[in-house]
Structure formats: C-alpha cells, structure tokens
Protein backbone atom coordinates (compact mmCIF):
# COMPACT_ATOMS: atom_id res chain seq x y z
CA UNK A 1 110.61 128.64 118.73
CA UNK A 2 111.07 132.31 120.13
CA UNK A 3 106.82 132.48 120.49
CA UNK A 4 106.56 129.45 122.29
CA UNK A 5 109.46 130.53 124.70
CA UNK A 6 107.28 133.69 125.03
CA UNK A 7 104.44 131.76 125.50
CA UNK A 8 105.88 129.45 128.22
CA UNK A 9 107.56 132.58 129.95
CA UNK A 10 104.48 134.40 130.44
CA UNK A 11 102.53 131.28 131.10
CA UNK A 12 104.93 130.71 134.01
CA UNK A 13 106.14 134.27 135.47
CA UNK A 14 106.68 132.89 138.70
CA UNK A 15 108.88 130.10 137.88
CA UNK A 16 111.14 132.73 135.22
CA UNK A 17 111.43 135.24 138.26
CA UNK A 18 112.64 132.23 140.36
CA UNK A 19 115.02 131.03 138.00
CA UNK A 20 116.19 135.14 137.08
CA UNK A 21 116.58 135.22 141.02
CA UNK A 22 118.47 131.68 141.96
CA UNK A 23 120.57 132.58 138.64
CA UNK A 24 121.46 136.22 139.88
CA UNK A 25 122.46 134.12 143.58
CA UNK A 26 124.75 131.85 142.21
CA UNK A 27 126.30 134.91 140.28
CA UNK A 28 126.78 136.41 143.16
CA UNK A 29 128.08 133.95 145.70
CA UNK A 30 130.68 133.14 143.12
CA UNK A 31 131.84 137.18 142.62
CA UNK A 32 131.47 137.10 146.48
CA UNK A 33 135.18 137.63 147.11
CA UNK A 34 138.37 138.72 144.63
CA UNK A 35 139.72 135.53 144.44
CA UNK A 36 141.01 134.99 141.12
CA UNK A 37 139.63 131.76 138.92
CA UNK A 38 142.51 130.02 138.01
CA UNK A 39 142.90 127.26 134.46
CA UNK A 40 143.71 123.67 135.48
CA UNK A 41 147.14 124.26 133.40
CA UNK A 42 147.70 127.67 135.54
CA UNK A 43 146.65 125.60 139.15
CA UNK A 44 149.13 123.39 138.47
CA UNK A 45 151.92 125.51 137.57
CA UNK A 46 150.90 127.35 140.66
CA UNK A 47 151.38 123.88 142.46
CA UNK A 48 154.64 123.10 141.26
CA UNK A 49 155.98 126.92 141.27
CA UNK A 50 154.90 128.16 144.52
CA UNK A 51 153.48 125.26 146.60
CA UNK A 52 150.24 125.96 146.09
CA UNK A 53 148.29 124.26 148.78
CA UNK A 54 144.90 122.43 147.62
CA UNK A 55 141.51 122.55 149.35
CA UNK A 56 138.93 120.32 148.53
CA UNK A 57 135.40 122.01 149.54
CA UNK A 58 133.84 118.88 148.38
CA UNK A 59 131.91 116.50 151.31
CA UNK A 60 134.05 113.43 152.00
CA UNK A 61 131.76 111.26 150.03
CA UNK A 62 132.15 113.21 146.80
CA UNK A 63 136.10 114.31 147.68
CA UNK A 64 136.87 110.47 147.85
CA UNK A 65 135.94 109.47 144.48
CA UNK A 66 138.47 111.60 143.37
CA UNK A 67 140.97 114.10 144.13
CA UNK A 68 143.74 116.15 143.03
CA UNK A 69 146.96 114.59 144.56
CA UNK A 70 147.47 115.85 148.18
CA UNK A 71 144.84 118.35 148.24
CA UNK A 72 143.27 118.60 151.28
CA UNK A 73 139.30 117.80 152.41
CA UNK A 74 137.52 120.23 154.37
CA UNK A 75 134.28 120.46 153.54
CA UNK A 76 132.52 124.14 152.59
CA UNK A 77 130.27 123.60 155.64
CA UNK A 78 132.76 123.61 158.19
CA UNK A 79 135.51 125.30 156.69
CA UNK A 80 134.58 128.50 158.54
CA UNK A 81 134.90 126.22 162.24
CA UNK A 82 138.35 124.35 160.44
CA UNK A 83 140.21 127.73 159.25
CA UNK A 84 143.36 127.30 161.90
CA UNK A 85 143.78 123.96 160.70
CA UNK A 86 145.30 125.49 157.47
CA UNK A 87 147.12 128.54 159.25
CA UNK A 88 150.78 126.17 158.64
CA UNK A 89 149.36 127.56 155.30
CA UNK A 90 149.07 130.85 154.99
CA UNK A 91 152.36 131.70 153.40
CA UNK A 92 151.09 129.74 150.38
CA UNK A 93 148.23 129.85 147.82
CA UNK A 94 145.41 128.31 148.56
CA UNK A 95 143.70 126.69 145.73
CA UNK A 96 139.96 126.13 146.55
CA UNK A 97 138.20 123.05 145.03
CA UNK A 98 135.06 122.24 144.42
CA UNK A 99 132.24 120.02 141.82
CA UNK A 100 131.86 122.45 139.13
CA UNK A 101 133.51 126.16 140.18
CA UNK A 102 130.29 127.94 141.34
CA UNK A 103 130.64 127.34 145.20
CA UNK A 104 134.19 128.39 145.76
CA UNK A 105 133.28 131.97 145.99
CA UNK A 106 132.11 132.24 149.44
CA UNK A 107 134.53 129.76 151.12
CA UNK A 108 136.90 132.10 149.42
CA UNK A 109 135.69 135.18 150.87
CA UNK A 110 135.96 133.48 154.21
CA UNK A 111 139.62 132.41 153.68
CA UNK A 112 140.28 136.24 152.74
CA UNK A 113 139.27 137.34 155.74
CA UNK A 114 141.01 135.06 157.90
CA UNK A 115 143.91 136.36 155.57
CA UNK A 116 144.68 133.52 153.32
CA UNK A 117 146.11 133.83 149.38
CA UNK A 118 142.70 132.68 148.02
CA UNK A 119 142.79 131.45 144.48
CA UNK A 120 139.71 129.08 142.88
CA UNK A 121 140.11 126.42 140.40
CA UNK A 122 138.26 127.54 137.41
CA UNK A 123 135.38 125.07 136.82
CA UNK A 124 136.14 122.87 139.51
CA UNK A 125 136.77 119.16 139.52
CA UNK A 126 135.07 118.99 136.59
CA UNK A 127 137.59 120.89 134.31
CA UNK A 128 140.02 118.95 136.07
CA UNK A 129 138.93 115.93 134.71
CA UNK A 130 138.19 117.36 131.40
CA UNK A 131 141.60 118.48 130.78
CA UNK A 132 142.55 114.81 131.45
CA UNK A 133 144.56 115.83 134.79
CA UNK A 134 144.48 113.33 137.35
CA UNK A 135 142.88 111.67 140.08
CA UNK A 136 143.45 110.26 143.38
CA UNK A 137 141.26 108.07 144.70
CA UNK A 138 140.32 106.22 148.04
C-alpha cells in the first residue's frame, strides 16, 4: 500500500504540491484570526448565557435549508459591505456559522477588526446537525 502511494506521489508531483499547497490555504484562512472554535454544546450555552448572537456565513440558498433558530444570514461575500448591520451587536458574541467550520476564519478576522466578540462554531452546520441540535427551516 505505502509503495504504491509512493509510486502515485512521484508519478504525480504536481498534483501532491497542489494538494500540500490548497491544504496549507485552508489551514491558514481558518488560523487567520484568534477567534476561538467553539463545541455545539458550548455555542449554545453561550446562546442562552450571554446572548450570543448567530451569523450564518452560508449563501441564502444553503442558509435556508436549515438554520440554527434566529441566527442571522449574511453571506461571507458581503459580510465585509454588511458589517454595520450587526453594530446593535457588538456588545454580544458573535457566533459565526458556516457548512463545515473551515471558512469562518477570515469572516472572523474581519469582524475583529471592525471590533466584534468573534467566536466560530466548531465544525459548522455540520456538527450541528450531528449532535442532533436543531434546525430551522424556510
């Protein structure tokens, strides 16, 4: 098994690099800022302890086929042009949302800056679902 991953690697050098350089990007969008990752069990408790305030990164389509209950959608691609809409906000946590946990890091960064309490929900929507949380949907 271990030659024939050899085999493949050095049959395919270029495609390895890409994938060693695409993997190191995604590592480092997602350290981008110091926002802490934060449990499905530990987002809620945030919720429910400190009115958390939930923001869906997710595009529309994807945000309504399910959502945490009153999170709110603004989309990673315009969040930097929607930022005052959440400054009635920014004496709570934000809780940033989005598929799987590996995008949140830059829209956090961007949040920081603007000044925000920037926390991301540790494996996204996904580990929402898989810890059998629910769903709103529209």
């Amino acid at each position: 098994m271990m030659n024939q991953f050899i085999e493949f690697a050095m049959n395919n050098w270029l495609l390895v690099i890409t994938f060693v350089v695409l993997a190191l990007t995604v590592f480092w969008y997602e350290n981008k800022s110091n926002a802490k990752a934060l449990s499905p069990a530990a987002a809620t408790n945030l919720m429910n302890t400190e009115d958390a305030v939930v923001v869906d990164i997710r595009p529309a389509t994807e945000f309504r086929t399910g959502y945490i209950t009153n999170a709110i959608n603004i989309p990673a691609s315009t969040l930097k042009d929607q930022i005052s809409t959440l400054e009635k906000y920014k004496n709570n946590p934000i809780i940033l949302v989005c598929k799987s946990g590996l995008t949140a890091g830059s829209s956090a960064a961007e949040l920081q800056k603007s000044g925000f309490n920037v926390f991301k929900l540790q494996g996204g929507i996904a580990e929402w679902q898989s810890a059998s949380l629910p769903l709103v949907k529209s």
